[in-house]
N, C-alpha and C. Protein backbone atom coordinates (compact mmCIF):
# COMPACT_ATOMS: atom_id res chain seq x y z
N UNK A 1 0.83 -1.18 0.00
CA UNK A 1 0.00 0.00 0.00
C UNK A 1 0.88 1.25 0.00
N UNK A 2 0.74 2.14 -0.74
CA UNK A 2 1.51 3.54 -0.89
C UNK A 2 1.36 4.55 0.79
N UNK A 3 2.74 4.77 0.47
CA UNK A 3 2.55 5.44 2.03
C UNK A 3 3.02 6.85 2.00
N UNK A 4 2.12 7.89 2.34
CA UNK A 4 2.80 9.43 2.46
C UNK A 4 3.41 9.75 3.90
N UNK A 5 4.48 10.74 3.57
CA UNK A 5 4.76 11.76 4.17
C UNK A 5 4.44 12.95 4.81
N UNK A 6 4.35 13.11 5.73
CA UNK A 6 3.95 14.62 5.86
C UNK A 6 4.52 15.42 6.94
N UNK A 7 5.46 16.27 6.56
CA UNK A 7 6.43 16.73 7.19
C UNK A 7 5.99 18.94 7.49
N UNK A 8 5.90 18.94 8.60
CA UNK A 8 5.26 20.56 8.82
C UNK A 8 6.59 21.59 9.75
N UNK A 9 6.52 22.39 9.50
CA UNK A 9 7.47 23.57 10.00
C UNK A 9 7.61 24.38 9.97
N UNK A 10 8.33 25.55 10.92
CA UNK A 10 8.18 27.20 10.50
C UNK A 10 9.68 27.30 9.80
N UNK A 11 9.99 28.20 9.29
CA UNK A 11 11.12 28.56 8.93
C UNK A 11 12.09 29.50 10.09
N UNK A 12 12.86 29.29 10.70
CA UNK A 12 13.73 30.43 11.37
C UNK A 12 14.13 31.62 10.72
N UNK A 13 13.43 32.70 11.26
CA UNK A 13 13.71 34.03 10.29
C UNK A 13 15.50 34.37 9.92
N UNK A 14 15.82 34.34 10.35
CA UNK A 14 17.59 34.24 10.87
C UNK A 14 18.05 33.69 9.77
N UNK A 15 17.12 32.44 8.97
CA UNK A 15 18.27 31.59 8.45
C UNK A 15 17.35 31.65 6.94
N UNK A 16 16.33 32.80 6.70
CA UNK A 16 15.82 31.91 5.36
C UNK A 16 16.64 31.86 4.23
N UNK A 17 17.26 33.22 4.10
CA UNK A 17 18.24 32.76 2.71
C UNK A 17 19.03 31.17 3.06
N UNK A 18 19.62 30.87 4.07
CA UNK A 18 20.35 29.38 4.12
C UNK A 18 19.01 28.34 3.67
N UNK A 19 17.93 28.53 4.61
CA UNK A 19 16.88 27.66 4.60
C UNK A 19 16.42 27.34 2.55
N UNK A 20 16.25 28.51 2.17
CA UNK A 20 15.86 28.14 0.52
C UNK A 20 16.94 27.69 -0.07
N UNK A 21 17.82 28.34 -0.04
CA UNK A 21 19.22 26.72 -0.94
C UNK A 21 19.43 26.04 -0.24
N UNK A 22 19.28 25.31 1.13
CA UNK A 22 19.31 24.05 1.56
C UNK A 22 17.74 23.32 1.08
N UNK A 23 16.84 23.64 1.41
CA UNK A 23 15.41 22.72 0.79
C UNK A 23 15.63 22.85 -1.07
N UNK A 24 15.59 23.21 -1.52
CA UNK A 24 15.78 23.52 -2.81
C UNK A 24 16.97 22.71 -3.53
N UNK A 25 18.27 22.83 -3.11
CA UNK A 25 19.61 22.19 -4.02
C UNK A 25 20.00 20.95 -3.02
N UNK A 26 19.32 20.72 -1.62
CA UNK A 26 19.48 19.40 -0.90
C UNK A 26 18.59 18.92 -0.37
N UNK A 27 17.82 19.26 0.29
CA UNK A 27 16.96 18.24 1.00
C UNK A 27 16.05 17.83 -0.09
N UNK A 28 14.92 18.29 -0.75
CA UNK A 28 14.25 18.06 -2.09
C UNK A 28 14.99 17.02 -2.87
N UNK A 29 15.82 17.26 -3.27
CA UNK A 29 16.45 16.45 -4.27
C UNK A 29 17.05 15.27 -3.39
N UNK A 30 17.95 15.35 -2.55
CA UNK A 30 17.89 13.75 -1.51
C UNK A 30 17.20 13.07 -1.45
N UNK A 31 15.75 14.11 -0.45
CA UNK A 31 14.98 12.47 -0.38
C UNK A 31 14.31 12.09 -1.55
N UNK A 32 14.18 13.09 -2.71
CA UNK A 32 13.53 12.17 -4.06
C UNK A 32 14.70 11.18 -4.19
N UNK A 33 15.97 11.39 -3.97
CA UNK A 33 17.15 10.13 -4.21
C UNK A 33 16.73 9.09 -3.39
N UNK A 34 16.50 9.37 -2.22
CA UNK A 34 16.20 7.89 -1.29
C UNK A 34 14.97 7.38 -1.48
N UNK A 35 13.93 7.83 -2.29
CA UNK A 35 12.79 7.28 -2.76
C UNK A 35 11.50 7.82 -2.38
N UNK A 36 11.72 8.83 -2.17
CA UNK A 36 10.07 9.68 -1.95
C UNK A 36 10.13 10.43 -3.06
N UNK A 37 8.37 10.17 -3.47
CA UNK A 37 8.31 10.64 -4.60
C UNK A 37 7.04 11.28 -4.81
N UNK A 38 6.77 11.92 -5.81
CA UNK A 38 5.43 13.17 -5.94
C UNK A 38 5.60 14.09 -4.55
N UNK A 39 6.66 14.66 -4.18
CA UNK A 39 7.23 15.49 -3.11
C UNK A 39 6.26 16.62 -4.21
N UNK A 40 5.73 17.14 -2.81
CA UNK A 40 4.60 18.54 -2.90
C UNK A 40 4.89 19.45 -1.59
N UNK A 41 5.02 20.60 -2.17
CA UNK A 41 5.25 21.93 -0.57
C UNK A 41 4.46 22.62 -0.22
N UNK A 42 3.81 23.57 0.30
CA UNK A 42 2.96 24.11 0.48
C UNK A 42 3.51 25.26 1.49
N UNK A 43 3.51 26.64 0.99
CA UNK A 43 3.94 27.42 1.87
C UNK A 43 2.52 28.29 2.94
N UNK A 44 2.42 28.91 3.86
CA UNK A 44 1.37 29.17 4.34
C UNK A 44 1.73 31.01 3.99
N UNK A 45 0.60 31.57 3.70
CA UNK A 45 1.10 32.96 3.54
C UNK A 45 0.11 33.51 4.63
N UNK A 46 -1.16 32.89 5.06
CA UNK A 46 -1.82 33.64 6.03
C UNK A 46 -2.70 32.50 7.18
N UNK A 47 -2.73 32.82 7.98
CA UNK A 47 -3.34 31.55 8.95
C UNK A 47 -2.35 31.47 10.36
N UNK A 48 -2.65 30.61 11.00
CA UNK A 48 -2.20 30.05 12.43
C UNK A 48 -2.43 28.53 11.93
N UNK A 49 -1.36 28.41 11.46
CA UNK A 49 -0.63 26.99 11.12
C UNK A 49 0.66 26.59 10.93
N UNK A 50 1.40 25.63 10.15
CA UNK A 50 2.87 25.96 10.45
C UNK A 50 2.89 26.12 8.93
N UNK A 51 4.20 26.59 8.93
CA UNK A 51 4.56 27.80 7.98
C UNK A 51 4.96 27.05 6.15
N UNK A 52 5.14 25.76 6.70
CA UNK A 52 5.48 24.99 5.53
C UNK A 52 5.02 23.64 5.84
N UNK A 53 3.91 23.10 4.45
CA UNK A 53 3.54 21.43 4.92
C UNK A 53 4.69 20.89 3.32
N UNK A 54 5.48 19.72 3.45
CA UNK A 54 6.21 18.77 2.28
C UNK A 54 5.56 17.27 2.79
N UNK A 55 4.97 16.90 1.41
CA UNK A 55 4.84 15.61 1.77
C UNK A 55 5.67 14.72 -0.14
N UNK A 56 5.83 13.81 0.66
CA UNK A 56 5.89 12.65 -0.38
C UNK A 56 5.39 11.22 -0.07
N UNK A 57 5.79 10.43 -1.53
CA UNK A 57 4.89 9.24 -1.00
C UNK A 57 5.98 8.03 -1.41
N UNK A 58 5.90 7.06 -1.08
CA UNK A 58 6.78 5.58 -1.07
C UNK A 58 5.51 4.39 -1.90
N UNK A 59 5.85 3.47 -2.65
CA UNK A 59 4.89 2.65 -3.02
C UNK A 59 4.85 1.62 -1.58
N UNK A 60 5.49 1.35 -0.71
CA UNK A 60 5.27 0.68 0.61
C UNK A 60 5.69 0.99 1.93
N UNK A 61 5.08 0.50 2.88
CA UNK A 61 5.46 0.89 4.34
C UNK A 61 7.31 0.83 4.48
N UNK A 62 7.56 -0.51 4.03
CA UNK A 62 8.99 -0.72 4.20
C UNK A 62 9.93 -0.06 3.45
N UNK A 63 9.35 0.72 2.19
CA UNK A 63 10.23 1.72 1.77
C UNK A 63 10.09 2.93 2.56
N UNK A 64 9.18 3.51 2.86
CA UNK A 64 9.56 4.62 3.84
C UNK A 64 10.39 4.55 5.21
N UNK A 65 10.00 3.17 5.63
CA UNK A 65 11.11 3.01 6.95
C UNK A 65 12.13 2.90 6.86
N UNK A 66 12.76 2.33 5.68
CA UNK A 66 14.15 2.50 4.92
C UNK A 66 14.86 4.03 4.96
N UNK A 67 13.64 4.67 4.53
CA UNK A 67 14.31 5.94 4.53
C UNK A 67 14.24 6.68 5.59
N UNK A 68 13.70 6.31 6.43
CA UNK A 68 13.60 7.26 7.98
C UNK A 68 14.55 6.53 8.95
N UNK A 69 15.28 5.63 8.44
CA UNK A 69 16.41 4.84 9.48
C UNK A 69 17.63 5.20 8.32
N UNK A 70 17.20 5.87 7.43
CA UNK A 70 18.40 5.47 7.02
C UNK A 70 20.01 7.36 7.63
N UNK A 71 21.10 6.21 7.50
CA UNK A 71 21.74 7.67 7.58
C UNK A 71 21.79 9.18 6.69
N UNK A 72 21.84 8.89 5.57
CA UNK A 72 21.19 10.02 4.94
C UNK A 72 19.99 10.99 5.43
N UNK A 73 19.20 10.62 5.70
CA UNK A 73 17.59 11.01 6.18
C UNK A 73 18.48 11.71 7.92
N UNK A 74 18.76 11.32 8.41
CA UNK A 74 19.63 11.26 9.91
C UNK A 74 19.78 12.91 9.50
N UNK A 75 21.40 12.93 8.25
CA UNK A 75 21.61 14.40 8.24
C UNK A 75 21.10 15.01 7.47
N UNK A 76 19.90 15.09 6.76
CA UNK A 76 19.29 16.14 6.19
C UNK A 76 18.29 16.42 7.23
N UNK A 77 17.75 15.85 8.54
CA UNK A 77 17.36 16.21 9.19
C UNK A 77 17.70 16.79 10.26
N UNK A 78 18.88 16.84 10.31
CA UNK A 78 19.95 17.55 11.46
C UNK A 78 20.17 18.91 10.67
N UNK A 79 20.30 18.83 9.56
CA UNK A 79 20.89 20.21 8.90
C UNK A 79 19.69 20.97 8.84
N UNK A 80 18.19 20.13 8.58
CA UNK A 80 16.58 20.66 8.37
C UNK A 80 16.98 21.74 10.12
N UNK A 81 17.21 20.64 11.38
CA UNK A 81 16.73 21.21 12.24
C UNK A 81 17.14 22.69 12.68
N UNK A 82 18.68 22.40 12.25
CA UNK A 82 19.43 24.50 12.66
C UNK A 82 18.57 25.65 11.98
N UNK A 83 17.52 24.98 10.76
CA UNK A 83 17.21 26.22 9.87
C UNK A 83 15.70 26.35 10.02
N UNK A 84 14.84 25.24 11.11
CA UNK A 84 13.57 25.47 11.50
C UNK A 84 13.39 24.96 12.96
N UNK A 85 11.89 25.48 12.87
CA UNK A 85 11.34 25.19 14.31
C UNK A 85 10.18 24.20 14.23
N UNK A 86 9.67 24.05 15.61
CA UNK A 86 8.60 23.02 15.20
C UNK A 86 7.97 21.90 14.40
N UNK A 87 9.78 21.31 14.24
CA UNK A 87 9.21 19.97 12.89
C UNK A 87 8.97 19.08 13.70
N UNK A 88 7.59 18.48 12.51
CA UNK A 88 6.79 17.57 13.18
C UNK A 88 6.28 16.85 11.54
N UNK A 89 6.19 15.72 12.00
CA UNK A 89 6.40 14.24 10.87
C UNK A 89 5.16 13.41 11.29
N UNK A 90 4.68 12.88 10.21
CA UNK A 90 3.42 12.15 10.62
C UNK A 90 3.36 11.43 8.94
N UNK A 91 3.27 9.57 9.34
CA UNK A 91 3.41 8.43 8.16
C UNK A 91 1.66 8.17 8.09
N UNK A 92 1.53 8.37 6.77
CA UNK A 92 -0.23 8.23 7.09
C UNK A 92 -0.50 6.97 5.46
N UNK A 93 -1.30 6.40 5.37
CA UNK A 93 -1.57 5.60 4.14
C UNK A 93 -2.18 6.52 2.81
N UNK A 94 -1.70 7.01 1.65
CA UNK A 94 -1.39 7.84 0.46
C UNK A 94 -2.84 7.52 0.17
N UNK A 95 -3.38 8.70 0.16
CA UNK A 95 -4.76 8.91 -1.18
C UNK A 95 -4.82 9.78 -2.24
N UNK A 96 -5.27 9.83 -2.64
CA UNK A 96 -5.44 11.26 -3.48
C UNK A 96 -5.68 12.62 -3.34
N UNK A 97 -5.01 13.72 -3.37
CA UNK A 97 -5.91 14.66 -2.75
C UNK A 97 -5.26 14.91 -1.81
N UNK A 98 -5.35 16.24 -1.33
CA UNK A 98 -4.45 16.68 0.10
C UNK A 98 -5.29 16.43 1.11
N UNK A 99 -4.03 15.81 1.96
CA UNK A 99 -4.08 14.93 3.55
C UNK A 99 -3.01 15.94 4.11
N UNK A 100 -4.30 15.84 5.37
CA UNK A 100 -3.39 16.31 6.62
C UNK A 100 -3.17 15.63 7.83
């Protein structure tokens, strides 16, 4: 069964120029390397929510756990964390259509 991603966060004001060429020329393009795929972003411009939703999707459970153990995933999420706040991750089963 296809499994999404869904990954939410604010941006640290401090760091956005670092923050857009790190999501943009690395993290994006990594985890499409480690196998998430139809990666979608969503920026928030007005609301009380978090500031950025990315999801992607895996054709199975065991490919996404691959990639959330794997070391790669480790430091793009260490490098994610210096340049935001409030990340928060949630593995849900892929439909069509935006899921939250």
């Amino acid at each position: 069964m296809a499994t999404k991603l869904l990954m939410r966060w604010d941006i640290r004001s401090e760091h956005e120029a670092e923050y857009s060429d790190f999501v943009a020329n690395e993290f994006i393009p990594r985890i499409n390397k480690l196998g998430l795929v139809e990666i979608q972003a969503w920026y928030t411009v007005y609301g009380q929510c978090e500031q950025i939703l990315v999801s992607g999707v895996t054709q199975t459970l065991d490919q996404m756990n691959y990639i959330l153990k794997s070391d790669e995933w480790d430091r793009l999420r260490e490098k994610l964390d210096e340049l935001v706040d409030d990340f928060s991750i949630k593995v849900i089963s892929a439909n069509t259509g935006f899921q939250i």
